[in-house]
Protein backbone atom coordinates (compact mmCIF):
# COMPACT_ATOMS: atom_id res chain seq x y z
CA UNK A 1 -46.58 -122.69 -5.16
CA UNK A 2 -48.79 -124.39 -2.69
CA UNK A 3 -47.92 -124.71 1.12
CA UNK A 4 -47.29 -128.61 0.53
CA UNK A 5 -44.94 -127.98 -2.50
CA UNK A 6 -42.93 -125.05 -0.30
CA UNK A 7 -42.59 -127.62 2.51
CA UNK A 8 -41.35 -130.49 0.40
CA UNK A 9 -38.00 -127.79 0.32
CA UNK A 10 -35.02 -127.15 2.52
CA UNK A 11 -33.67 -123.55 2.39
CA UNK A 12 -30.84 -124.26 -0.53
CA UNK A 13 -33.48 -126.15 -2.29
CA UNK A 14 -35.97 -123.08 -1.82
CA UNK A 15 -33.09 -120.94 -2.83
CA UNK A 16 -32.51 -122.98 -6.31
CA UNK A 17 -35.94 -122.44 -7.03
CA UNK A 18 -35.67 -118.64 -6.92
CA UNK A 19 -32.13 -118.92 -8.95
CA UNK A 20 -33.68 -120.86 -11.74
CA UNK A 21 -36.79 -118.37 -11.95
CA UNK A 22 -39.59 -120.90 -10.66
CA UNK A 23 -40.50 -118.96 -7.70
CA UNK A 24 -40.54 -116.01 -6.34
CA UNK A 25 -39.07 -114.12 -3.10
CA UNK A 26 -42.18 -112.29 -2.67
CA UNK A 27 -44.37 -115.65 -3.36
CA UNK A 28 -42.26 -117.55 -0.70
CA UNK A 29 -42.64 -114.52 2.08
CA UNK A 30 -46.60 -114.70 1.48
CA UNK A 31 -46.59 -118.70 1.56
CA UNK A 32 -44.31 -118.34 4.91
CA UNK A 33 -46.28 -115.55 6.28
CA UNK A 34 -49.56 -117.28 5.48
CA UNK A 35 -48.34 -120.35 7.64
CA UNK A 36 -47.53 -118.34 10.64
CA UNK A 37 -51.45 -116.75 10.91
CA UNK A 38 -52.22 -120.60 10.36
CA UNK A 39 -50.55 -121.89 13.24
CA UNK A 40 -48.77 -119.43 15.04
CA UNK A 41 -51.89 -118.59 17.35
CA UNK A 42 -51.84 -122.44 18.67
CA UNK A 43 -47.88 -122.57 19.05
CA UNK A 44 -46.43 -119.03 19.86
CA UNK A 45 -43.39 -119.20 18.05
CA UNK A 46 -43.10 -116.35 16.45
CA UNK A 47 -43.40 -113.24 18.75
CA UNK A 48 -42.65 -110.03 16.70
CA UNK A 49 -43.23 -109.59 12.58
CA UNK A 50 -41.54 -107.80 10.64
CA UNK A 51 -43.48 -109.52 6.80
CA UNK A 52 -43.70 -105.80 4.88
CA UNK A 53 -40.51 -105.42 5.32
CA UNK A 54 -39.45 -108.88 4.42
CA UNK A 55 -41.76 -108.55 1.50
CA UNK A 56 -39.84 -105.61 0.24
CA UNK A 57 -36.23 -106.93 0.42
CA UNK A 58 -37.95 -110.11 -1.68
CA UNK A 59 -38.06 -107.42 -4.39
CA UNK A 60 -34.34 -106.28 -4.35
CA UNK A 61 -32.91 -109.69 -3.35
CA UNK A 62 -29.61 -110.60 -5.14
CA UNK A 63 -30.89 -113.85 -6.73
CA UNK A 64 -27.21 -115.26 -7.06
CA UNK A 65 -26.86 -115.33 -3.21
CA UNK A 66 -26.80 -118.94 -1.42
CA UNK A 67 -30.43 -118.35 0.22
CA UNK A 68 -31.55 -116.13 -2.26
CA UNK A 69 -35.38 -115.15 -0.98
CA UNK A 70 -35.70 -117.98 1.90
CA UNK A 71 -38.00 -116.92 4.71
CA UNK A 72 -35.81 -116.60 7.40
CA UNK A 73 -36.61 -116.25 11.54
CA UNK A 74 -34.13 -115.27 14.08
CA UNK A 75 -34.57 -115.84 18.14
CA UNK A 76 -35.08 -113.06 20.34
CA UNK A 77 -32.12 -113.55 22.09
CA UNK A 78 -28.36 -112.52 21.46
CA UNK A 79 -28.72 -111.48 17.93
CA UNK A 80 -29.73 -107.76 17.16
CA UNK A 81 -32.41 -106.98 14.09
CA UNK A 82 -32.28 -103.36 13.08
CA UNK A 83 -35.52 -101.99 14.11
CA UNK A 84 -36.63 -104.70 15.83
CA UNK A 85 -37.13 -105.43 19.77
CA UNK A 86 -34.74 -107.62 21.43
CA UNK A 87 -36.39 -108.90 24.69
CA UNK A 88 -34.72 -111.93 25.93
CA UNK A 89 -38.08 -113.45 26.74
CA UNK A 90 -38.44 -110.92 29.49
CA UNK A 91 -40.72 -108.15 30.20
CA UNK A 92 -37.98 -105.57 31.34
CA UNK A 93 -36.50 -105.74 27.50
CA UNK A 94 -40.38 -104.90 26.01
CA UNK A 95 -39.50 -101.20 25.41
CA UNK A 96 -36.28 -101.85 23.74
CA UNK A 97 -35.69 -101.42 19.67
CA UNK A 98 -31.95 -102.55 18.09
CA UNK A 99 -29.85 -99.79 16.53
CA UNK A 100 -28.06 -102.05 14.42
CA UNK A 101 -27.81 -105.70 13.25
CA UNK A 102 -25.56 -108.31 14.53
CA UNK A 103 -22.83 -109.31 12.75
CA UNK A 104 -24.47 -112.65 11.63
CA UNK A 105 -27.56 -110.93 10.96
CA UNK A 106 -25.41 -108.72 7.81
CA UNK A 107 -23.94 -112.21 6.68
CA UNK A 108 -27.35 -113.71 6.81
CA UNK A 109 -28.89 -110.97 5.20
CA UNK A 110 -26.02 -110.85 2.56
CA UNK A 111 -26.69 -114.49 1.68
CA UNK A 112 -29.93 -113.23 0.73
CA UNK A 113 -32.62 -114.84 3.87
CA UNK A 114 -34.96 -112.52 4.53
CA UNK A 115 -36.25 -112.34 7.98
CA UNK A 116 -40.12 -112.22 8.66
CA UNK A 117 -39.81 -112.34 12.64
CA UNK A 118 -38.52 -113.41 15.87
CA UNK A 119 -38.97 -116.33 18.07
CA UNK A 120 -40.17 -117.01 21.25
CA UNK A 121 -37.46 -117.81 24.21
CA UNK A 122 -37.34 -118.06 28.01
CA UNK A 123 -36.41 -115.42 29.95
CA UNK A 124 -32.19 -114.69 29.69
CA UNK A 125 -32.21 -118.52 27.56
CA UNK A 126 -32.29 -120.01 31.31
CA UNK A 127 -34.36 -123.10 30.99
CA UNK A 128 -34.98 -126.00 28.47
CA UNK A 129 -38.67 -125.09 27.70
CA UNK A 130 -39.57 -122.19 26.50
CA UNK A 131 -42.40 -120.74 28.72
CA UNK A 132 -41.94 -116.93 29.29
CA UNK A 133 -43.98 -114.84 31.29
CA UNK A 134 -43.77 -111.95 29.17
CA UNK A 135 -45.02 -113.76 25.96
CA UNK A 136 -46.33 -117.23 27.26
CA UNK A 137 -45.54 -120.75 26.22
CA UNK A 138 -44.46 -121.87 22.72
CA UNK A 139 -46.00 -125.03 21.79
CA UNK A 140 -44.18 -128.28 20.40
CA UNK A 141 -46.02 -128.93 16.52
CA UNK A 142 -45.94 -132.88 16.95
CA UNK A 143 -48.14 -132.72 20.30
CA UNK A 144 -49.25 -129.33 21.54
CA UNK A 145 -49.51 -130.40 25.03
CA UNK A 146 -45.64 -130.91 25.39
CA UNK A 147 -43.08 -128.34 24.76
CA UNK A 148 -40.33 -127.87 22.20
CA UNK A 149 -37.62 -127.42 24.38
CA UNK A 150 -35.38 -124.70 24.92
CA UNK A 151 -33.99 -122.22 25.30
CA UNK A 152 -34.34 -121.73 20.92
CA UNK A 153 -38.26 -123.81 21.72
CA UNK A 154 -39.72 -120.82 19.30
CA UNK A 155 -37.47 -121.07 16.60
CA UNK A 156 -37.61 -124.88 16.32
CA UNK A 157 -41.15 -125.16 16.78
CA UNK A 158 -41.07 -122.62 13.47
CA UNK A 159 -38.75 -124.90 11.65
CA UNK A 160 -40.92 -128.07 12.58
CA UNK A 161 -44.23 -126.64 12.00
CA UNK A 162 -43.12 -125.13 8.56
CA UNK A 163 -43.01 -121.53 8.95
CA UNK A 164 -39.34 -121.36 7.64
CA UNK A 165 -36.74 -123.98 6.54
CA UNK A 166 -34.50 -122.57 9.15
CA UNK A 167 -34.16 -119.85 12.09
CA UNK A 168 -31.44 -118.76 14.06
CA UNK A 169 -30.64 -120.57 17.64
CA UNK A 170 -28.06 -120.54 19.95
CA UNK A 171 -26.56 -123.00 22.95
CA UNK A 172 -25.27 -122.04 26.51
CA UNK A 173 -26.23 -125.15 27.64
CA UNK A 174 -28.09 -127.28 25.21
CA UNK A 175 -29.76 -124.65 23.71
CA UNK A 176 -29.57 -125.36 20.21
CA UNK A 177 -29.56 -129.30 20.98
CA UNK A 178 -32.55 -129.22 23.11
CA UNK A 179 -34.99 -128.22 21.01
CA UNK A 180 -33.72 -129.70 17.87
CA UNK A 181 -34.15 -133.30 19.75
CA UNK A 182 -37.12 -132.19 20.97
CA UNK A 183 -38.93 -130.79 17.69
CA UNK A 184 -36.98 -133.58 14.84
CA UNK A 185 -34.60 -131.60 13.78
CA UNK A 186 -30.95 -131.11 13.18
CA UNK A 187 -28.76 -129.10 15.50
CA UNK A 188 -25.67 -128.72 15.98
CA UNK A 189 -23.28 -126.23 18.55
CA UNK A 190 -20.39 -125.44 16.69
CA UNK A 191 -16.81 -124.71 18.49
CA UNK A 192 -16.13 -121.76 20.95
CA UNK A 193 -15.29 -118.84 18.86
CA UNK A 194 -16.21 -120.16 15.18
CA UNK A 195 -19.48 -117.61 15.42
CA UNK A 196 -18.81 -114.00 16.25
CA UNK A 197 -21.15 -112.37 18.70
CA UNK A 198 -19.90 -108.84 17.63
CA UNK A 199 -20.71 -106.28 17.89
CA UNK A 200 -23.23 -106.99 21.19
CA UNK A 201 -20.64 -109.23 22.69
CA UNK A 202 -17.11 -110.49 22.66
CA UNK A 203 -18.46 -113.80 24.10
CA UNK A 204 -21.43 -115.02 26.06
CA UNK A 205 -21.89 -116.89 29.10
CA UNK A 206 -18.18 -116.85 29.60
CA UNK A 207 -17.74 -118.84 26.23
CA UNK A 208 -20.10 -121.06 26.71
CA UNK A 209 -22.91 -120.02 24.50
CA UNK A 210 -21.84 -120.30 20.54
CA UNK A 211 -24.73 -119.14 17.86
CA UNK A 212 -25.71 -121.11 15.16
CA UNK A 213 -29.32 -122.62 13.76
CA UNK A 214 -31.90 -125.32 13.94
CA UNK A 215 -32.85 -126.16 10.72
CA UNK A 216 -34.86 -129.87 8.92
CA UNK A 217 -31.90 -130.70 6.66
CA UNK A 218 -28.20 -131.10 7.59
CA UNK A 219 -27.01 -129.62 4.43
CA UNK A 220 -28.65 -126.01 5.62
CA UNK A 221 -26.98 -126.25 8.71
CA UNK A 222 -23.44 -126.91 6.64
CA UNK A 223 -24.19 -123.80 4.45
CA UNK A 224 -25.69 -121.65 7.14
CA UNK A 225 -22.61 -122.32 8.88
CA UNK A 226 -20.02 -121.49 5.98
CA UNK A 227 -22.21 -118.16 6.06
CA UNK A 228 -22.10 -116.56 9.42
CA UNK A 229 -18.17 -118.54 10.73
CA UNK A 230 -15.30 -116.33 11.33
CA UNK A 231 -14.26 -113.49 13.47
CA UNK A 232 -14.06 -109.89 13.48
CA UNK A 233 -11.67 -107.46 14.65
CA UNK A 234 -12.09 -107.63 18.57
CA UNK A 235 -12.98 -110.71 18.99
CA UNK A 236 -11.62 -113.04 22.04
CA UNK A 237 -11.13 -115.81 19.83
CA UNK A 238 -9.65 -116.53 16.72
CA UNK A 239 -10.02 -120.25 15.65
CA UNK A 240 -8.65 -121.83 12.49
CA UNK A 241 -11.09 -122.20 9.66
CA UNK A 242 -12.41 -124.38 8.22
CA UNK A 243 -10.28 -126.36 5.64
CA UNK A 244 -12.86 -126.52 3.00
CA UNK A 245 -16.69 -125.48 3.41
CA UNK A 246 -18.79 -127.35 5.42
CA UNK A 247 -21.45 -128.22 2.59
CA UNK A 248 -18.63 -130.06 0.67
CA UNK A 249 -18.26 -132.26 4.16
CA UNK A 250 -22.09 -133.72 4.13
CA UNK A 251 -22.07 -135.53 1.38
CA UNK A 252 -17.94 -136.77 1.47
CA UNK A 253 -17.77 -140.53 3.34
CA UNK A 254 -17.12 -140.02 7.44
CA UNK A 255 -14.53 -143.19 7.29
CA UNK A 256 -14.23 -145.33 10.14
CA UNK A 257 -15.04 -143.64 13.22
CA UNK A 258 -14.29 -144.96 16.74
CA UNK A 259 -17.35 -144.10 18.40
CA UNK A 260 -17.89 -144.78 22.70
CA UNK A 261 -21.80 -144.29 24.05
CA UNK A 262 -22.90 -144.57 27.16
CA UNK A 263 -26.56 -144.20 28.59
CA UNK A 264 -25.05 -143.12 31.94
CA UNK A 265 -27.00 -139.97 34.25
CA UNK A 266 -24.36 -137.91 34.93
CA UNK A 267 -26.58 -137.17 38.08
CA UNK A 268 -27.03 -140.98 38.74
CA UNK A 269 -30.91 -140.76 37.81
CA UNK A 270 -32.38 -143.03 35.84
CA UNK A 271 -33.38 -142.62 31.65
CA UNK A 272 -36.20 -142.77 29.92
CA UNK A 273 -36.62 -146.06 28.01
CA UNK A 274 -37.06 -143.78 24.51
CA UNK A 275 -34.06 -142.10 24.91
CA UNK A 276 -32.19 -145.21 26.02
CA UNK A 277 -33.85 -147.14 22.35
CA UNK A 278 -32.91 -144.07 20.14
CA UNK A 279 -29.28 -144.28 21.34
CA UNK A 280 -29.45 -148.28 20.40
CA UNK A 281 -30.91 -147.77 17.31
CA UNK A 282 -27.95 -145.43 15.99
CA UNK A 283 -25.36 -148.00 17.14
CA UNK A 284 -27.21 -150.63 15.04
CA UNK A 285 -27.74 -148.31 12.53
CA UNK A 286 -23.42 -147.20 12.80
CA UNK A 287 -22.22 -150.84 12.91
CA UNK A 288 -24.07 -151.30 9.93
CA UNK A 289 -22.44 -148.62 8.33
CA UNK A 290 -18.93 -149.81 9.21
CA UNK A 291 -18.06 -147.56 12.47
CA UNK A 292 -16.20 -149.29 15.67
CA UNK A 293 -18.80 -148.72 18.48
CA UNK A 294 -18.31 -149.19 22.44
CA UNK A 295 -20.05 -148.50 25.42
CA UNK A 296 -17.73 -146.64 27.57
CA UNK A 297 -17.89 -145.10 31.11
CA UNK A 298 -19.28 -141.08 30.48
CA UNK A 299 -16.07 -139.02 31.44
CA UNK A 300 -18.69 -136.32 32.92
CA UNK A 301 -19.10 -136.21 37.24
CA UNK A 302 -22.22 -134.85 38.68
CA UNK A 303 -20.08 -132.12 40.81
CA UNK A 304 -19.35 -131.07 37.24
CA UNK A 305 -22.72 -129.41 36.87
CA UNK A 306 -24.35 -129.21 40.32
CA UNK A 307 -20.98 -126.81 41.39
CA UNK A 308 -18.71 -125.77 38.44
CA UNK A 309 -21.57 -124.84 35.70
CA UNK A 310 -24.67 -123.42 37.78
CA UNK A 311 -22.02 -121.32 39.81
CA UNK A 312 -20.35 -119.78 36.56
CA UNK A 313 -24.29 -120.08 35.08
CA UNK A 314 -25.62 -117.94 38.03
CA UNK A 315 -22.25 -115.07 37.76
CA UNK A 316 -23.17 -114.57 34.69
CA UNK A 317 -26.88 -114.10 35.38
CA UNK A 318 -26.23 -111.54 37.89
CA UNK A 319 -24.22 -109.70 35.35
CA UNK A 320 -27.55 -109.77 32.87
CA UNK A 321 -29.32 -107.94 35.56
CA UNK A 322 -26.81 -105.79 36.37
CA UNK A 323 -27.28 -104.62 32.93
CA UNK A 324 -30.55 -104.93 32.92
CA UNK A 325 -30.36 -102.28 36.09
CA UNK A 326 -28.86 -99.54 33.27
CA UNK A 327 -31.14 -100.04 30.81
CA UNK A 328 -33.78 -99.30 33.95
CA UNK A 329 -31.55 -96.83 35.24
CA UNK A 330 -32.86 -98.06 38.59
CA UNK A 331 -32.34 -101.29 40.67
CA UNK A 332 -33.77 -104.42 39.29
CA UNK A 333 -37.02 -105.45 42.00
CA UNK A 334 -38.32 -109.06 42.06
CA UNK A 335 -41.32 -107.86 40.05
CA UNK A 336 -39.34 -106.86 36.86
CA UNK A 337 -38.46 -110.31 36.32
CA UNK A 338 -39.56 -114.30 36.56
CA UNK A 339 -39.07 -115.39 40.28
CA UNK A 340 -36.84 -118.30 39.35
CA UNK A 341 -34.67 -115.75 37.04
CA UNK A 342 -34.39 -113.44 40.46
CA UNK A 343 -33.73 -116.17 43.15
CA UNK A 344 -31.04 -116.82 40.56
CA UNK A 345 -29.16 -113.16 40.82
CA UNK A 346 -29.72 -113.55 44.32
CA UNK A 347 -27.94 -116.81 44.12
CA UNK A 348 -25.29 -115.04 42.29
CA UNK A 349 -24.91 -112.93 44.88
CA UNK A 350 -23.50 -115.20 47.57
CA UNK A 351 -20.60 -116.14 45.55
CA UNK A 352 -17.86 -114.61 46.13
CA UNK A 353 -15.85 -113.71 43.26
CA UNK A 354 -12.86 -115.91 44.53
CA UNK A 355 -15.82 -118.80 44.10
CA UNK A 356 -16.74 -117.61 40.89
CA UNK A 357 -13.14 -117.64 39.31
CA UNK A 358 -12.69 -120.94 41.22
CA UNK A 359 -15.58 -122.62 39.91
CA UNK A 360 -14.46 -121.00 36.13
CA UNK A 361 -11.12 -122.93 36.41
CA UNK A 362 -12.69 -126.13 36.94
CA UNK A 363 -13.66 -125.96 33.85
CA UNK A 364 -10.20 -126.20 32.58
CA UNK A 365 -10.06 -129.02 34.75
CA UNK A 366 -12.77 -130.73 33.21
CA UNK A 367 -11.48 -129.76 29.78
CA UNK A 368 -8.47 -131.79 30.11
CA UNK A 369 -9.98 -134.84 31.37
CA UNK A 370 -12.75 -135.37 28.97
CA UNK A 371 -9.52 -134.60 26.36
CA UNK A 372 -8.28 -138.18 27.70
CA UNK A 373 -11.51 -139.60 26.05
CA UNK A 374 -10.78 -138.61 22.62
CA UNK A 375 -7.47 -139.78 22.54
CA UNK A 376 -8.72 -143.47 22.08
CA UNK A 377 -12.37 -142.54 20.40
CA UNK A 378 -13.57 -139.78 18.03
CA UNK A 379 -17.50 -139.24 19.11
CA UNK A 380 -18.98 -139.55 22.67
CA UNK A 381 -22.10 -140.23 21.64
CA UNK A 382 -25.16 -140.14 24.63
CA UNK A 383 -29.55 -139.13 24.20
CA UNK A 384 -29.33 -135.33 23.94
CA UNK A 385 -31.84 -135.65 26.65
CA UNK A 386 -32.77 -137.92 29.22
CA UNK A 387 -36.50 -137.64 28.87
CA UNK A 388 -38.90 -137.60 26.21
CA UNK A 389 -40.37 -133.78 25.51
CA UNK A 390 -42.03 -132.94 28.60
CA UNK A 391 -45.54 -131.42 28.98
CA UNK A 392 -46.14 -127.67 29.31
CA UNK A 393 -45.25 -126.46 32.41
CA UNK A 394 -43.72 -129.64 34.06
CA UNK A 395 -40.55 -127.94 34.75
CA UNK A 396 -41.79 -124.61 36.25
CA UNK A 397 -41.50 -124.39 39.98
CA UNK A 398 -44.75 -125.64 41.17
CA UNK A 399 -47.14 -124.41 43.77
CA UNK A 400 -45.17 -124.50 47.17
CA UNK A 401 -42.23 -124.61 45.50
CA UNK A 402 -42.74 -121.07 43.80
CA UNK A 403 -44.63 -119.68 46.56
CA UNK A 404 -41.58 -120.19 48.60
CA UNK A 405 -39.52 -118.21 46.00
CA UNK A 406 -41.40 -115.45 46.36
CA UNK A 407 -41.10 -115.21 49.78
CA UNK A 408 -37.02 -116.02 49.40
CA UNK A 409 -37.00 -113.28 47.00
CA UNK A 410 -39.25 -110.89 49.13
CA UNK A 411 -37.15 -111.33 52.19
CA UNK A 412 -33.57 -111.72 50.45
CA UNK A 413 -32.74 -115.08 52.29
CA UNK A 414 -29.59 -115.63 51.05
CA UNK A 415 -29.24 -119.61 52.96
CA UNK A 416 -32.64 -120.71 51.17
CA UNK A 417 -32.28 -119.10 48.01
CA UNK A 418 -29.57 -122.20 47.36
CA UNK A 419 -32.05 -124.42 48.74
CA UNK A 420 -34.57 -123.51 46.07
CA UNK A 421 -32.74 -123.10 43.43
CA UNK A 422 -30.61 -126.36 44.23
CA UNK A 423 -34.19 -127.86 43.85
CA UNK A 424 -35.08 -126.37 40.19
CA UNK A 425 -31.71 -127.13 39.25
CA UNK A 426 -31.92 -130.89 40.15
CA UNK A 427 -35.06 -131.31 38.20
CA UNK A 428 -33.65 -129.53 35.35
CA UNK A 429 -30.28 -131.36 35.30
CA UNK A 430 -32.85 -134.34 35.56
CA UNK A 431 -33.74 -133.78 32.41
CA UNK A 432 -30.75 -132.49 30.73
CA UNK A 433 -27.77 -134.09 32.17
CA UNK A 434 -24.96 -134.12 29.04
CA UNK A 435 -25.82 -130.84 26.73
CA UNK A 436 -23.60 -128.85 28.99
CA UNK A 437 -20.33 -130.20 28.90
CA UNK A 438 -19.80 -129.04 25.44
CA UNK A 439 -20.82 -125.65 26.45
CA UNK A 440 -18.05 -126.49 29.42
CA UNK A 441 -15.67 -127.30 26.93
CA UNK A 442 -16.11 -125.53 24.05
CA UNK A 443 -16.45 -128.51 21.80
CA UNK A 444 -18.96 -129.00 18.98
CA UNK A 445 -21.80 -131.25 19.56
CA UNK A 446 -24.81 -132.19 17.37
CA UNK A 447 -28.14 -133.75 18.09
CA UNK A 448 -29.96 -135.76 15.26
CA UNK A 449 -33.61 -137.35 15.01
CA UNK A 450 -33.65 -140.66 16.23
CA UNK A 451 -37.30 -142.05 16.61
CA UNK A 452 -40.62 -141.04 17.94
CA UNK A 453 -42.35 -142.25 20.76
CA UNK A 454 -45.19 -143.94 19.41
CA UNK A 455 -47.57 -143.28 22.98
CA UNK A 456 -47.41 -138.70 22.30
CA UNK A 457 -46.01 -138.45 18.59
CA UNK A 458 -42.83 -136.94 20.34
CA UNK A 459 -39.49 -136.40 18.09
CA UNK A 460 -36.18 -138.10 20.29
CA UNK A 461 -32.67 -137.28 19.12
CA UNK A 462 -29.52 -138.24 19.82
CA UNK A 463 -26.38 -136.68 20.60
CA UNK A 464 -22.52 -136.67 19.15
CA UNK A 465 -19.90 -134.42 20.72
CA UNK A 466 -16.64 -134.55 18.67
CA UNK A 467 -13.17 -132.83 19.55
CA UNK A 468 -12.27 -129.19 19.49
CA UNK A 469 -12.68 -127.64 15.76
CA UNK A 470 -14.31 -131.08 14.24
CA UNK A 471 -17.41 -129.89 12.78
CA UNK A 472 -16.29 -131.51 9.72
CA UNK A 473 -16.84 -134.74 11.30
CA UNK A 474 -20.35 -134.25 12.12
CA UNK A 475 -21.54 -133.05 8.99
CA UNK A 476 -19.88 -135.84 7.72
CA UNK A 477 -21.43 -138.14 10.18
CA UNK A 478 -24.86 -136.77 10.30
CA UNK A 479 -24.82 -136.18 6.37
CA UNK A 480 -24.26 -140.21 6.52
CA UNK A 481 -27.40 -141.01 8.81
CA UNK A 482 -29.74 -138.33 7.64
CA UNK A 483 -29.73 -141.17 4.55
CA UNK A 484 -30.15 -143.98 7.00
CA UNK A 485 -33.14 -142.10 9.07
CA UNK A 486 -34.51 -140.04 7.23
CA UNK A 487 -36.19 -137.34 9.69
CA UNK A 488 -36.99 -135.35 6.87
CA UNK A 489 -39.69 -137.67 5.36
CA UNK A 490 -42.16 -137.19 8.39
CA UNK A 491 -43.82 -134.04 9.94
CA UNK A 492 -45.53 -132.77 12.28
CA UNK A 493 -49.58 -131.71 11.15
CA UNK A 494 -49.52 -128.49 13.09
C-alpha cells in the first residue's frame, strides 16, 4: 500500500482492509510512521513516539475488532498511555511517565487502534492555538503560517495532514470544535458524562470538558464514540445510553429539523465575512434538503463568558497548579510555567470561593434559559469560530502586553493581574465567542467543514449544538451533509 492508497481510507475503512486480509497492521504502522518523519518536522504534531511498540501490538492485533490495526494518536492531555509522558503542554509535566492507561485508552486499545504517539497541546488546554513553550507551535497542514487551533491543534493537524485517520481530542471550551473547524474536519463534543475520565478524574473542568476525537469522516467519529461511551463505577454521572449505536444513526434520514442560526458576537464584535458565508451556505444547503431554517436572536449574553466561565475557568486552573505544586513537592514559581498560565492562578486567587460557587451556579442559570430555545427549535446552529484560522502567534500576549505580565507575576499585583488577563481574554473570546456554552451546559455540539477561504487555503466549519443526550441527531445531521459537502474529497498537501 502506497501513502496515497492509505489516505484514500477512513479508520473503519482501514480496518476492513486488515479484516479481509489486504493489508497489514504492521504495513499500516510503517506507512503512518513514515508520514510523521515526512511532515512532522514542519508541523509539530506529534510530540512523543511510541512506533516499536505500536509495531508490535500490529502483530498480536485481534483482526475481528472494529479498528483492527488503525494507526491511532492520542493528545497529551487528560488521557493516560502506559509508559508514556503526560505533559499537558507544559514543561513542569516533562519528567512524568503514566502508570496506567485511561479508561478510554483500554476501550480504544480493545477495539484494536494502535497508538504510535501523542499530540501536541497548549499548556493545561488553555488557549485555542496550540503554541506551547515546552514543545513549540504545531502547524496548520493547509497553510503553515496559520495555526490549527486548539487546544487538540496537534491531533487535528495529524488527522488533516494524514498521519492517522483519527486521534483522540477533548473540549473544555471548544476544544475539540476548534481545531476540527480549523483543520476540515469533523468534531463533535458529546454530552456531559457520556465519556468517562476514570480513573484520572471523576470530571474535568467542573464538567465542562467531555473527551472524544477529531477524525476526516463522520462515520469514525459515530464508531469511535460507540467505543469509549459509558461509565464506570465512581463516576459523577450516569447518563442514559444510547438507544442504538451511533454508526447505525449516520446513515438513517435526520427528518425535518427546526433549525434557528444566528451570526450574532456574543461579545458584540463583529465576524469575519468567511465565517458569516459558511454559515449561509449550510442554510442553502439545509433548505434544500427539506429542514425549517430561521435566523433567531443567540440566547448567549456576553456576561455569560466574560464573568460566569473565565471565573469557574480560572478556579479550576488554580487547582491544576495546586497539583502541579505536589508533583513538585514545592511551590509552583512563575518560571515553571507560561506567564499567561500563571497570571491566570494568580487570577484564581482573588476569587473568593463564595465567587467561585457563585459564578458555578450561573451556569445553572444559563442552562435553563438556553433550554427555552429548544423548546421551539432542535439545532442552534452559529460559525464554530468567528475568524478564519489565525496566524502563528497572533493570539499570544504581545510585546508590552507580556512584558507587563511578567512584571504582574513578579510582583503578585493582584488589581492588574485582572486587567491583563481581562485583555487576553477579550481577544480570545474575540475569536471564539459560542464553543463555550456547550461546555456551560453540558450539551453536545458538532462542528463540520463548510468552505475554504480561497485568499490562505484555510478550512471554515460550522457549528450545531443540539439538546442534552442528542448525539443521535448530529450524526444524523452531519451524516446527511458530509454527502452534500463533501470535506473528505479535498486535502491539505502537507
Amino acid at each position: 500500500m502506497t501513502f496515497e492508497e492509505y489516505r484514500q481510507y477512513d479508520a473503519l475503512g482501514l480496518a476492513a482492509l486488515v479484516r479481509r486480509g489486504e493489508v497489514s497492521p504492521v504495513e499500516l504502522i510503517d506507512i503512518a510512521a513514515a508520514r510523521i518523519a515526512e511532515v512532522n518536522p514542519r508541523l509539530n504534531a506529534v510530540i512523543h513516539l511510541r512506533v516499536e511498540e505500536a509495531r508490535n501490538e500490529a502483530q498480536q492485533v485481534n483482526r475481528d475488532a472494529l479498528f483492527a490495526g488503525v494507526p491511532f494518536l492520542v493528545k497529551d492531555l487528560g488521557m493516560e498511555v502506559e509508559g508514556m509522558p503526560m505533559c499537558l503542554g507544559s514543561r513542569a509535566y516533562k519528567s512524568y511517565r503514566s502508570t496506567r492507561d485511561s479508561e478510554v485508552i483500554k476501550r480504544a486499545k480493545r477495539a484494536g487502534l494502535l497508538i504510535l504517539g501523542k499530540t501536541n497541546t497548549p499548556e493545561f488546554g488553555l488557549t485555542p492555538f496550540t503554541e506551547p513553550r515546552a514543545f513549540g507551535p504545531t502547524r496548520n497542514p493547509w497553510n503553515e503560517q496559520y495555526s490549527p487551533g486548539g487546544s487538540s491543534g496537534g491531533s487535528a493537524a495529524a488527522v488533516a495532514a494524514g498521519i492517522a485517520p483519527i486521534a483522540t481530542a477533548n473540549d473544555g471550551g471548544g476544544s475539540i470544535r476548534i481545531p476540527a473547524s480549523c483543520c476540515g474536519l469533523f468534531g463533535l463534543k458529546p454530552t456531559r458524562g457520556r465519556v468517562s475520565w476514570a480513573p484520572l478524574l471523576g470530571e474535568m473542568w467542573s464538567g465542562a470538558a467531555i473527551e472524544h476525537c477529531v477524525s476526516r469522516t463522520v462515520r469514525d467519529s459515530a464508531a469511535y464514540l460507540d467505543v469509549i461511551q459509558g461509565a464506570v463505577p465512581g463516576d459523577p454521572y450516569v447518563i442514559e445510553p444510547p438507544a442504538r449505536p451511533y454508526l447505525q444513526e449516520v446513515e438513517t434520514p435526520p427528518g425535518r429539523l427546526r433549525i434557528g442560526y444566528s451570526l450574532e458576537h456574543t461579545m458584540g464584535f463583529s465576524i469575519d465575512k468567511a465565517c458569516e458565508e459558511a454559515v449561509l451556505r449550510v442554510v442553502d444547503i439545509l433548505r434544500a434538503e427539506g429542514h425549517e431554517v430561521a435566523e433567531v436572536p443567540l440566547p448567549y449574553l456576553r456576561e455569560d463568558l466574560a464573568n460566569a466561565f473565565l471565573a469557574v475557568v480560572a478556579g479550576e486552573l488554580g487547582g491544576d497548579i495546586y497539583t502541579l505544586q505536589q508533583f513538585l513537592g514545592r511551590p509552583v514559581r512563575p518560571s515553571d510555567v507560561e506567564p499567561s498560565t500563571y497570571a491566570l492562578y494568580l487570577l484564581s486567587q482573588s476569587f473568593s470561593a463564595i465567587e467561585y460557587v457563585y459564578a458555578k451556579r450561573q451556569w445553572s442559570i444559563i442552562s435553563q434559559r438556553i433550554a427555552g430555545f429548544y423548546e421551539k427549535y432542535d439545532l442552534l446552529l452559529t460559525p464554530t469560530l468567528a475568524r478564519r484560522p489565525v496566524p502563528i502567534g497572533s493570539l499570544q500576549p504581545q510585546g508590552a502586553e507580556e512584558r507587563l505580565m511578567r512584571v504582574v507575576n513578579t510582583l503578585r499585583l493582584g488589581t492588574a493581574v485582572k486587567a491583563s488577563i481581562q485583555k487576553l481574554a477579550d481577544k480570545i473570546y474575540d475569536y471564539m465567542p459560542w464553543t463555550p456554552f456547550a461546555n456551560i451546559t453540558g450539551q453536545p455540539s458538532m462542528s463540520i467543514p463548510a468552505l475554504r477561504t480561497p485568499e490562505e487555503n484555510l478550512p471554515i466549519g460550522v457549528m450545531f449544538t443540539a439538546r442534552w443526550g442528542e448525539e443521535h441527531v448530529l450524526f444524523r445531521l452531519a451524516g446527511q451533509l458530509e454527502k452534500a459537502i463533501q470535506w473528505d474529497k479535498d486535502k491539505p498537501l502537507a
